[in-house]
Protein backbone atom coordinates (compact mmCIF):
# COMPACT_ATOMS: atom_id res chain seq x y z
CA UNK A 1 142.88 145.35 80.22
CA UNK A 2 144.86 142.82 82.64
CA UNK A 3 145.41 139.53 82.53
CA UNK A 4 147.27 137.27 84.91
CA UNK A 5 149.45 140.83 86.04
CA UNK A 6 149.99 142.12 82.12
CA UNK A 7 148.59 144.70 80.14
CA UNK A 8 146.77 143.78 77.69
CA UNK A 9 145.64 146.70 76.10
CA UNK A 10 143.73 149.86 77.09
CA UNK A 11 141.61 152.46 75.34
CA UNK A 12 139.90 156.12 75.48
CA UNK A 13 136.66 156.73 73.87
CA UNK A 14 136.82 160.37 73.23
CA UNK A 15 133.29 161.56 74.47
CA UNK A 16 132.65 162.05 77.86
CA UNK A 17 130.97 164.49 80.58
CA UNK A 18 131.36 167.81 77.98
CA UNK A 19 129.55 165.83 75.25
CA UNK A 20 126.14 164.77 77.52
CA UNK A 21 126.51 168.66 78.59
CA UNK A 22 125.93 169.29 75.10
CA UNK A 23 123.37 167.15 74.26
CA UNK A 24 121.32 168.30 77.52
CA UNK A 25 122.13 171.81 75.85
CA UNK A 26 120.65 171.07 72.29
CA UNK A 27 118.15 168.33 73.60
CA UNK A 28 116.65 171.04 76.06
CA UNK A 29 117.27 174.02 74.38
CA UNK A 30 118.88 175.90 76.96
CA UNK A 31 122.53 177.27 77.25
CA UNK A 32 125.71 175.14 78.03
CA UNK A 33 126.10 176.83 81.80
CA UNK A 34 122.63 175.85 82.81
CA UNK A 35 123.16 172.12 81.41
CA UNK A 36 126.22 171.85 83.23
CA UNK A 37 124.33 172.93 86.37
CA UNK A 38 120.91 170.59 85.22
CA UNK A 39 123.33 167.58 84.97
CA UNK A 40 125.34 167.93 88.03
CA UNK A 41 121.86 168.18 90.29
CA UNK A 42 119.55 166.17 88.75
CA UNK A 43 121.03 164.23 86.13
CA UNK A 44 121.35 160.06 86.17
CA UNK A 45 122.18 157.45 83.92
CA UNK A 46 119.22 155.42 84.55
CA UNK A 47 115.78 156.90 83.25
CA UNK A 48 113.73 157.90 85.96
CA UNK A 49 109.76 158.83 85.58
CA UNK A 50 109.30 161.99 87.83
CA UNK A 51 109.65 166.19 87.99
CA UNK A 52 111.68 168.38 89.52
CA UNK A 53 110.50 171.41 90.37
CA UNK A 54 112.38 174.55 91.28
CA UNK A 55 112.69 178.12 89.31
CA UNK A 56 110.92 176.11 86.42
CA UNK A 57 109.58 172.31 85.89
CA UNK A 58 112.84 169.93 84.52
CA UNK A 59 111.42 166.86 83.11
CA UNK A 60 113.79 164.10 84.42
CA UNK A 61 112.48 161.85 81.81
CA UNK A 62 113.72 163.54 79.17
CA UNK A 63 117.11 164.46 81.05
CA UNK A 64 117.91 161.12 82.12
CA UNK A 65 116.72 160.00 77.84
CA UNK A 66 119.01 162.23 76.75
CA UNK A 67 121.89 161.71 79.56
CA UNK A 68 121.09 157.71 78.94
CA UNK A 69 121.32 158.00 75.28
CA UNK A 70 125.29 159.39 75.12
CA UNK A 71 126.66 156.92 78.33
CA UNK A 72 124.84 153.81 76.35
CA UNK A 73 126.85 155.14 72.99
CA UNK A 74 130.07 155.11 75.28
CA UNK A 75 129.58 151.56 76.69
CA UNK A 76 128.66 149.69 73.80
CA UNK A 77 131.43 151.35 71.86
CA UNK A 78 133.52 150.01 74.44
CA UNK A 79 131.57 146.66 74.90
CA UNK A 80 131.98 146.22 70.56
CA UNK A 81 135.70 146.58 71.68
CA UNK A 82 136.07 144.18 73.95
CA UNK A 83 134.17 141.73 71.47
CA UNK A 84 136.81 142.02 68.95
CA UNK A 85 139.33 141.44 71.61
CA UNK A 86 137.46 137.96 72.15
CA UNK A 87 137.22 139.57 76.06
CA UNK A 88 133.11 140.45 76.00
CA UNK A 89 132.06 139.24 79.45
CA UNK A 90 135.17 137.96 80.47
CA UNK A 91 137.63 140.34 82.46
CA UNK A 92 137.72 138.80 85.91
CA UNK A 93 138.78 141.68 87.23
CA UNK A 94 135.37 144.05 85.96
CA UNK A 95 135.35 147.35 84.90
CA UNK A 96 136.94 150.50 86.29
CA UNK A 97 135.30 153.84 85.52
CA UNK A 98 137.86 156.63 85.67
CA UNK A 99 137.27 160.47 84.54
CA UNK A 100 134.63 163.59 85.75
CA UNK A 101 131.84 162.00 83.67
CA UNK A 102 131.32 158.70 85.83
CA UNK A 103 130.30 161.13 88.97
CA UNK A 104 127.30 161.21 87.26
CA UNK A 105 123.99 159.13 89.48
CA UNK A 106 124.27 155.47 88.15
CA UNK A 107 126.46 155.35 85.75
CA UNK A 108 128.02 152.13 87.72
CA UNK A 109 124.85 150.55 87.52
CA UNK A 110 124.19 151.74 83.23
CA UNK A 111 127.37 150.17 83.18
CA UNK A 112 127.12 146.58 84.85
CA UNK A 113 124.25 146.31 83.00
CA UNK A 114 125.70 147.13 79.28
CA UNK A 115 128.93 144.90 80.10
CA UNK A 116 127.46 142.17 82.73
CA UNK A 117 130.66 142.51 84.61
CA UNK A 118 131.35 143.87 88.14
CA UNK A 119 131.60 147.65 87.89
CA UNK A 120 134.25 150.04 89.84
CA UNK A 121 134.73 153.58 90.53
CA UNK A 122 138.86 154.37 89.87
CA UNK A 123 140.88 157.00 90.75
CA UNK A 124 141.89 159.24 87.71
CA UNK A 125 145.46 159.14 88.13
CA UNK A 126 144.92 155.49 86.63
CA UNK A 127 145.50 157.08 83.41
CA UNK A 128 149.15 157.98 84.16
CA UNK A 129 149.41 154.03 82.60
């Protein structure tokens, strides 16, 4: 966090990209190479209600529940954060989403919603702080 050119404060929450791998894993019962490649083509962060078909059906639905479920968990652990900090709402500056997991579909847009701030895509040498 930044305010008026200082640093505040910043944070990692320590699940990411491997852990929604993992839950696609588990969720769909398949293993963690074929998750990895399920996530990367089809997965989003926003529920969508249709099928994919290819070598078999994927039901999107449930991907995107279970992709949805784990980035929600991420943001609102952040989001409880930033209400102890007394800063919920109120970074003028938004929110910059660094690291391999935010490449996934509309996590931007998950995330604008969960904070109600203006959401941005970062580079990851940000966190070289």
């Amino acid at each position: 966090m930044y305010e008026d050119g200082y640093t505040l404060g910043y944070g990692v929450v320590p699940i990411g990209g491997e852990d929604v791998t993992k839950d696609i894993s588990i969720g769909m019962q398949i293993d963690i190479k074929e998750a990895e490649n399920i996530k990367k083509t089809h997965g989003s962060a926003i529920v969508y209600k249709e099928k994919i078909s290819g070598d078999s059906h994927i039901d999107t639905l449930f991907l995107s529940d279970i992709i949805n479920a784990r980035y929600e968990e991420i943001f609102n652990k952040i989001n409880k954060h930033l209400q102890n900090v007394e800063k919920e709402g109120r970074l003028a500056g938004g929110v910059i989403l660094i690291g391999g997991g935010v490449k996934m579909n509309n996590v931007d847009i998950l995330a604008k919603d969960i904070f109600k701030l203006a959401t941005f895509y970062g580079k990851d040498n940000l966190l070289n702080l």
